[in-house]
Protein backbone atom coordinates (compact mmCIF):
# COMPACT_ATOMS: atom_id res chain seq x y z
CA UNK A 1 -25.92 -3.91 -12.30
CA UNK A 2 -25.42 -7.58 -11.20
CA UNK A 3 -22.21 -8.16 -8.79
CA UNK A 4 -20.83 -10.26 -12.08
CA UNK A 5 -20.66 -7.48 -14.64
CA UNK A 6 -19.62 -5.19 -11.73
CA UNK A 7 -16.40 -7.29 -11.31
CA UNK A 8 -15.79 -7.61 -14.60
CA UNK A 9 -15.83 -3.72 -15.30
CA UNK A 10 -13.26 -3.54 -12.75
CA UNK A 11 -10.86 -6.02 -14.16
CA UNK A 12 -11.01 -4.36 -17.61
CA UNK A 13 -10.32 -1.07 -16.05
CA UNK A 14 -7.75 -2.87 -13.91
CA UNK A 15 -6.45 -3.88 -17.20
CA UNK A 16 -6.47 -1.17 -19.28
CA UNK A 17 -4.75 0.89 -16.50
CA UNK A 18 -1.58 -1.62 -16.07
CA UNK A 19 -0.68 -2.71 -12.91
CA UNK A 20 -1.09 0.84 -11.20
CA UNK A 21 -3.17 0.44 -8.21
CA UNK A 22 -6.20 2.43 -7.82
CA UNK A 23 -5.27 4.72 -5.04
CA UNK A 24 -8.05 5.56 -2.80
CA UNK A 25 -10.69 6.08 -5.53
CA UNK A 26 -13.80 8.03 -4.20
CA UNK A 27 -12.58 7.14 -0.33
CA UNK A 28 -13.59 9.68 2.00
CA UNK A 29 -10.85 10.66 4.62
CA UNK A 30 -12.64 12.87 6.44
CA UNK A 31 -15.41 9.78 7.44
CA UNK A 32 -15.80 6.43 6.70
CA UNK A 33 -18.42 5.09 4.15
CA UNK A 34 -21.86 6.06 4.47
CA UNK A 35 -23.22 3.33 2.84
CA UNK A 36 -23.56 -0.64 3.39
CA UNK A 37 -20.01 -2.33 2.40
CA UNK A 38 -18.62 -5.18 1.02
CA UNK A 39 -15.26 -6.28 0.95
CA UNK A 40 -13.78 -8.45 -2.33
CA UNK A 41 -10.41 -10.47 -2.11
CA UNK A 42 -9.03 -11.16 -5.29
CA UNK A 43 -6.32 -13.95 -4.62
CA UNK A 44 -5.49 -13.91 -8.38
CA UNK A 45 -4.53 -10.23 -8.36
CA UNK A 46 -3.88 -9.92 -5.30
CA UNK A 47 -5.89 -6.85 -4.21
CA UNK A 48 -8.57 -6.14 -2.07
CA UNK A 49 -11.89 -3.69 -2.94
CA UNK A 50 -13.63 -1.76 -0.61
CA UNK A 51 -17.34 -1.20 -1.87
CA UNK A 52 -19.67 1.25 -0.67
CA UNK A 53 -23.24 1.08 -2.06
CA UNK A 54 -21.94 -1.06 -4.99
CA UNK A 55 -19.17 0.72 -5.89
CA UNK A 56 -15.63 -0.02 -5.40
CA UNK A 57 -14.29 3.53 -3.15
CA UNK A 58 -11.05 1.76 -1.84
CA UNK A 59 -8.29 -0.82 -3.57
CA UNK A 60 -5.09 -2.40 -1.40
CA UNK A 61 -2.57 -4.56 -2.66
CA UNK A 62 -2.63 -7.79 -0.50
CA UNK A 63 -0.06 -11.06 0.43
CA UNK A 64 -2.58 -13.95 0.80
CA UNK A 65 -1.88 -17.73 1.82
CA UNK A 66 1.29 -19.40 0.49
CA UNK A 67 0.87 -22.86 -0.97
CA UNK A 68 0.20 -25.09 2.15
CA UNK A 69 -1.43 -22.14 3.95
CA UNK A 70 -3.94 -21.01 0.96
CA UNK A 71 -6.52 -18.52 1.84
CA UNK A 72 -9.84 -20.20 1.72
CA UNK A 73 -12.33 -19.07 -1.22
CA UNK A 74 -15.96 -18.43 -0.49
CA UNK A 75 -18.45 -16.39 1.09
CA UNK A 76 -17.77 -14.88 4.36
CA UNK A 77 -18.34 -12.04 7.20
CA UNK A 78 -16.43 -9.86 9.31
CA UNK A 79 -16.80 -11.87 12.73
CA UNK A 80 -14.34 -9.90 15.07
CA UNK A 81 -12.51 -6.65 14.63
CA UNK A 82 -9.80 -6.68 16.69
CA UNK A 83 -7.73 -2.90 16.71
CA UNK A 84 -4.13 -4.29 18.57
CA UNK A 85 -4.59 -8.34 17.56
CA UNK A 86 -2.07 -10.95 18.10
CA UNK A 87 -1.03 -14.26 16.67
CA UNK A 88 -1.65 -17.29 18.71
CA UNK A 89 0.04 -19.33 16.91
CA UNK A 90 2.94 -17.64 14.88
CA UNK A 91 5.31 -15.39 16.60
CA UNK A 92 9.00 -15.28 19.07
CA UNK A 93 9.64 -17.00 22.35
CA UNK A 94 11.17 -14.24 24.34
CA UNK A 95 12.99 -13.64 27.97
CA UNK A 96 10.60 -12.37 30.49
CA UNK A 97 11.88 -8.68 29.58
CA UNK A 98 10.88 -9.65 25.89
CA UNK A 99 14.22 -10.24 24.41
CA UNK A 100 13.88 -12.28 21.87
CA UNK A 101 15.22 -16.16 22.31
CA UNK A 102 13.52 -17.28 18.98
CA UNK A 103 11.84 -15.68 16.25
CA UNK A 104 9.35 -17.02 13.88
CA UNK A 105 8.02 -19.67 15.98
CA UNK A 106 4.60 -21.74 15.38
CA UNK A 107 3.86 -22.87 19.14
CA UNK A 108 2.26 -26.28 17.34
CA UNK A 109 5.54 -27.79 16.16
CA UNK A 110 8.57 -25.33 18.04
CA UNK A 111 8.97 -26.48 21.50
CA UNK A 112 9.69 -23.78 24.02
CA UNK A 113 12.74 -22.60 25.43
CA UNK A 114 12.90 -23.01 29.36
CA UNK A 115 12.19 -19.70 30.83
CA UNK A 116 10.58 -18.06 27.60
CA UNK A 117 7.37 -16.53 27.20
CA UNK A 118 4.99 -16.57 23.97
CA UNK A 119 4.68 -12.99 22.40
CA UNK A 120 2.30 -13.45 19.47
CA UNK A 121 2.88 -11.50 15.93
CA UNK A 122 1.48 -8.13 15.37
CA UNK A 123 -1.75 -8.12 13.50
CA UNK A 124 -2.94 -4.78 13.40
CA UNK A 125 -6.54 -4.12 12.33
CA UNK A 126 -7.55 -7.10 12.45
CA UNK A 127 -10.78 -8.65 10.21
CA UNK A 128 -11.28 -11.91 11.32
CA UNK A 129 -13.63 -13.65 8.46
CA UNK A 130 -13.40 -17.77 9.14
CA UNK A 131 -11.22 -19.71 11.34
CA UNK A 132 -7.70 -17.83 12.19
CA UNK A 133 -8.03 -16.02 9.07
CA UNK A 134 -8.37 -12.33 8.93
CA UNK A 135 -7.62 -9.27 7.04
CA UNK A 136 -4.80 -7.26 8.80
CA UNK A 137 -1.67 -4.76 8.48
CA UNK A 138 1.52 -6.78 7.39
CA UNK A 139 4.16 -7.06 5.21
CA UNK A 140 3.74 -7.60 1.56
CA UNK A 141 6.30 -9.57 -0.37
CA UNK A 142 4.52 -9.22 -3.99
CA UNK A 143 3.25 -12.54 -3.82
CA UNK A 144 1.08 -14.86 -1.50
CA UNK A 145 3.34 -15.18 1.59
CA UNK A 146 0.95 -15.51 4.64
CA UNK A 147 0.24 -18.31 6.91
CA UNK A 148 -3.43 -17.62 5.31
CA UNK A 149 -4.78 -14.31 6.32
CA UNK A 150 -4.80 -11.24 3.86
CA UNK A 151 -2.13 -8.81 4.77
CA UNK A 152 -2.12 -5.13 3.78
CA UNK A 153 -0.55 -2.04 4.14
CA UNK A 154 -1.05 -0.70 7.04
CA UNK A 155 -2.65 2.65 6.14
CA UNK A 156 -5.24 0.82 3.52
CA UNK A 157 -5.83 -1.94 6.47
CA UNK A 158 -6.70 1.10 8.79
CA UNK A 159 -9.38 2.15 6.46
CA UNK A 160 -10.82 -1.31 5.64
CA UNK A 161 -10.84 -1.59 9.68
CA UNK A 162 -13.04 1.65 10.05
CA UNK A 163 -15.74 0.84 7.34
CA UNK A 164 -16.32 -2.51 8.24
CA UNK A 165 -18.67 -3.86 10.90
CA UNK A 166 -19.25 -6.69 12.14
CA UNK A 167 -21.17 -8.65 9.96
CA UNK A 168 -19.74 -6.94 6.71
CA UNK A 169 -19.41 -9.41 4.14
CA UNK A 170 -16.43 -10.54 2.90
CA UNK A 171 -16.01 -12.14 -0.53
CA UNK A 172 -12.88 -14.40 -1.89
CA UNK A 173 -12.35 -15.52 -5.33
CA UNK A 174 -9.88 -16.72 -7.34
């Protein structure tokens, strides 16, 4: 079955079933796919899909880019996995013993407190797929809130992290 009439099977059945998330479909807990997978963004539902062997075995509800910060559309891979990654950018200046001086910092345009150190956001299970953009744990607003990446909860990011290699492809629509 082409990828085309594959997707649009899903949406019907996302359709016809409301806006109840498919929870954990055909996933395997005991292992990780067997299979070669693919991963689908879907910015305009905001969900992600987990395929193994063409079909979809995993769903998450996601927070994409916020206007300003979209999440780029296209084709992509899985070019780093990263298990405990951290922000470079977005995160807290903090004292030495990591109290936090100021939160929600972008090191670009928030100049640093004397004495203050850089402590990067948590980005757990991390899928880096173009640029600084990545699939990772996060919080999830109902509605694109990110500085781009595709945040999920953490237990569905865990199991996107585990089936994908590097080199997985990655696919974002709108």
């Amino acid at each position: 079955m082409n990828s085309f009439l594959r997707f649009g099977s899903l949406s019907l059945l996302l359709l016809l079933g409301g806006c109840a998330e498919f929870d954990n479909l055909t996933y395997d807990f005991a292992r990780k796919p067997a299979g070669k997978v693919a991963i689908l963004i879907d910015l305009s539902d905001q969900h992600a899909y987990l395929y193994d062997r063409g079909s979809v075995v995993l769903t998450a509800a996601i927070s994409t880019g916020r206007e300003g910060h979209d999440t780029p559309p296209g084709r992509f891979h899985v070019i780093q996995k990263d298990i405990d990654h951290r922000s470079s950018v977005y995160g807290a200046y903090c004292r030495p013993d990591r109290v936090i001086v100021k939160e929600n910092v972008d090191v670009r345009t928030d100049p640093k407190p004397a004495g203050t150190i850089f402590i990067g956001a948590p980005m757990p299970y991390f899928l880096r797929i173009v640029g600084g953009v990545g699939m990772h744990a996060g919080y999830l607003p109902g509605y694109p809130a990110s500085h781009g990446c595709i945040r999920m909860p953490e237990s569905k990011a865990k199991r996107f992290y585990e089936a994908a290699r590097l080199g997985t492809p990655v696919t974002v629509k709108r």
